[in-house]
Protein backbone atom coordinates (compact mmCIF):
# COMPACT_ATOMS: atom_id res chain seq x y z
CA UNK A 1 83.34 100.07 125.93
CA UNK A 2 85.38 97.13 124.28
CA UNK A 3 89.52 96.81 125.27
CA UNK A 4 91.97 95.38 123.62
CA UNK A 5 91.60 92.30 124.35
CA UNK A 6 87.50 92.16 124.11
CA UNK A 7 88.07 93.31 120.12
CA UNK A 8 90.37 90.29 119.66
CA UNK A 9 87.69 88.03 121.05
CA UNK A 10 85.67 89.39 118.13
CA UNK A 11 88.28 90.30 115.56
CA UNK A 12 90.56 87.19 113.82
CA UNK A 13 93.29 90.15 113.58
CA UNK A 14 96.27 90.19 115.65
CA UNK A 15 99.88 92.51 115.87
CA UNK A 16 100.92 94.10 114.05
CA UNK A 17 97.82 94.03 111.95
CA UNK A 18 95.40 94.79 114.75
CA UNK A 19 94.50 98.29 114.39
CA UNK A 20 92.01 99.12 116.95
CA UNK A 21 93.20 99.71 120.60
CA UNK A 22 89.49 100.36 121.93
CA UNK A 23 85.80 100.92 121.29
CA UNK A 24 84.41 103.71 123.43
CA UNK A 25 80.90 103.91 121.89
CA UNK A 26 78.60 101.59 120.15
CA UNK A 27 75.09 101.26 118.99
CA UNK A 28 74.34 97.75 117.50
CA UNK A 29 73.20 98.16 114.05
CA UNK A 30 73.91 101.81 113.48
CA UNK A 31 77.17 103.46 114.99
CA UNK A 32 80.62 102.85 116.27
CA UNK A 33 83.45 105.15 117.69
CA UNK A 34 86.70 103.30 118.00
CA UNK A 35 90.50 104.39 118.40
CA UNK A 36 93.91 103.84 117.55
CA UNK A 37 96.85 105.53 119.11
CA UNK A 38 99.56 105.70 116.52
CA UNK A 39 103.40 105.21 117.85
CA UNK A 40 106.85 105.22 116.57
CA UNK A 41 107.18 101.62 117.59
CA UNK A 42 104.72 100.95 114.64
CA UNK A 43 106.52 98.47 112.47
CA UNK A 44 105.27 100.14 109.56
CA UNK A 45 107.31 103.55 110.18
CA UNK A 46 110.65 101.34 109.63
CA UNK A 47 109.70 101.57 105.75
CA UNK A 48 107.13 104.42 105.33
CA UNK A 49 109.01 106.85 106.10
CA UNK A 50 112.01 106.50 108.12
CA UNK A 51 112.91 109.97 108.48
CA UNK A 52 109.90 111.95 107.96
CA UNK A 53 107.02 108.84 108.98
CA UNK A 54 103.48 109.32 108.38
CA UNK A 55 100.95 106.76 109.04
CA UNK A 56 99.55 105.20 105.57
CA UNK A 57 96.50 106.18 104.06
CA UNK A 58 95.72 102.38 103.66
CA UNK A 59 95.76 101.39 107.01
CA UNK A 60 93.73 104.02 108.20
CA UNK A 61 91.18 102.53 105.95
CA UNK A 62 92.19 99.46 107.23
CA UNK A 63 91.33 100.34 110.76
CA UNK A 64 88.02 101.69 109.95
CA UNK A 65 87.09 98.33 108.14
CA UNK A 66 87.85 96.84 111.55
CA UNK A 67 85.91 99.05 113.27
CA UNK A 68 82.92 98.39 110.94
CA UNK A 69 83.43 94.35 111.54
CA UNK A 70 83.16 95.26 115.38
CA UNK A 71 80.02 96.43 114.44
CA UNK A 72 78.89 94.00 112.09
CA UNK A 73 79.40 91.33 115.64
CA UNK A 74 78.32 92.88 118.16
CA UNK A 75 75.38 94.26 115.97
CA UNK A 76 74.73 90.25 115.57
CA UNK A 77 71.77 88.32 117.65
CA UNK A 78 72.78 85.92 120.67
CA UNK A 79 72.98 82.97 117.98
CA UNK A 80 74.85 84.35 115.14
CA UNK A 81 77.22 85.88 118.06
CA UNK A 82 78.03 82.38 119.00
CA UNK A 83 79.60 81.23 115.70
CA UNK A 84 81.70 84.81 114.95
CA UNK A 85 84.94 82.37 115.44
CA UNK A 86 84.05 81.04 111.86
CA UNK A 87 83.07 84.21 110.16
CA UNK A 88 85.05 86.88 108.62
CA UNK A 89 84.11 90.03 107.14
CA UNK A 90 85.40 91.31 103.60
CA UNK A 91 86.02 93.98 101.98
CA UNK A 92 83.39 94.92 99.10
CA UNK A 93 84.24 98.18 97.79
CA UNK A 94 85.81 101.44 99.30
CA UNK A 95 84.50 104.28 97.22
CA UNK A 96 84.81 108.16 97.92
CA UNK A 97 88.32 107.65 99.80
CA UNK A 98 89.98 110.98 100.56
CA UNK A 99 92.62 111.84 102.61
CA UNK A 100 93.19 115.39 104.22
CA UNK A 101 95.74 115.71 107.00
CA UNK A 102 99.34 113.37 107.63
CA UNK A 103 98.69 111.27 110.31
CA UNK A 104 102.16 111.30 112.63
CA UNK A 105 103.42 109.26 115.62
CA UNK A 106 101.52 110.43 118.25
CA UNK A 107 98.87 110.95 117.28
CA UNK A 108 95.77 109.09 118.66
CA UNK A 109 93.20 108.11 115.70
CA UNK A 110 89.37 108.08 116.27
CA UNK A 111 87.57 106.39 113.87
CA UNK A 112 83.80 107.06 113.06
CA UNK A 113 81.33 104.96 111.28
CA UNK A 114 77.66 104.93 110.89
CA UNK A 115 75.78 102.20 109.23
CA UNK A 116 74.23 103.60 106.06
CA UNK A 117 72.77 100.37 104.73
CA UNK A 118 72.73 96.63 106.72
CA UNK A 119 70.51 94.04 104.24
CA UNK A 120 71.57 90.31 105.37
CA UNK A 121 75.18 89.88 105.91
CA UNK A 122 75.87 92.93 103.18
CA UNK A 123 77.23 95.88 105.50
CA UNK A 124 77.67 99.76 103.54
CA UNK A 125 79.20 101.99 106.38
CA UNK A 126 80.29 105.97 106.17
CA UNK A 127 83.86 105.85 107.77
CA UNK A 128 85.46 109.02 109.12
CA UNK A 129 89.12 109.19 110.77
CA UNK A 130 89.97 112.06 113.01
CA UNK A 131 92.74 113.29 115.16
CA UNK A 132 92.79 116.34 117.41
CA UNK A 133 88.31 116.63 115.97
CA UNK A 134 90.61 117.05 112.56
CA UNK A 135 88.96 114.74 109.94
CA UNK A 136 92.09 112.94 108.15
CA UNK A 137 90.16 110.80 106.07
CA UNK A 138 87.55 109.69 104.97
CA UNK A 139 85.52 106.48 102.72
CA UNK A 140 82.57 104.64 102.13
CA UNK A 141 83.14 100.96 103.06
CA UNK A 142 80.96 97.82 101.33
CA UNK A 143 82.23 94.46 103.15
CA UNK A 144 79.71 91.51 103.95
CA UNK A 145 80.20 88.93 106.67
CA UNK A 146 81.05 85.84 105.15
CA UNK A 147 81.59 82.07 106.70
CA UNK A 148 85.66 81.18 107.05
């Protein structure tokens, strides 16, 4: 299990744009459960949508990609591990994106992702968000791990 402040030792992302809070489960090279609890002190509610806010489609995609570079580290041996401070990972593709239930303050978001395909530093994951065991969305993520 990863906190806070383990993912940011592994992640370049930082607030407001970090969108995991914790990994609870992970198996290098093939799975990763991470979450997100969503709050009305989310900067993005001031604009989307002040009186009726829902949490955007894109950063829930967002937060799965960062959930899928978690994986993409730790999934790493010892010496790649030790130069993740000059690596990033990019997005590819997102294909198959659907989304299927609001996501409101409140609500805490558990993202899903098993590897499907890991060739070099190329990465093809099958993302699923949930809330309440309610999948809100969904994608396909391509990203590769790429020097800074």
């Amino acid at each position: 299990m990863l906190n806070v402040v383990d993912i940011q030792k592994i992640l370049p992302h930082r607030f407001p744009f970090l969108l995991i809070d914790r990994v609870e489960k992970v198996e290098n090279g093939k799975y990763i459960e991470a979450y997100k609890n969503v709050t009305i002190g989310e900067q993005i509610f001031q604009g989307h949508f002040p009186e009726h806010p829902i949490y955007p489609g894109v950063m829930i995609i967002e937060g799965m990609a960062q959930a899928g570079g978690v994986l993409a580290f730790i999934s790493m041996n010892k010496d790649e591990q030790k130069d993740t401070k000059d690596k990033v990972v990019y997005f590819m593709s997102i294909d198959r994106a659907k989304f299927r239930v609001p996501v409101t303050p409140g609500d805490k978001l558990v993202y899903k992702l098993e590897v499907l395909k890991h060739k070099g530093n190329i990465w093809v994951l099958d993302a699923k968000a949930y809330t309440d065991d309610k999948l809100v969305a969904e994608a396909e993520l391509k990203a590769m791990v790429v020097d800074k």
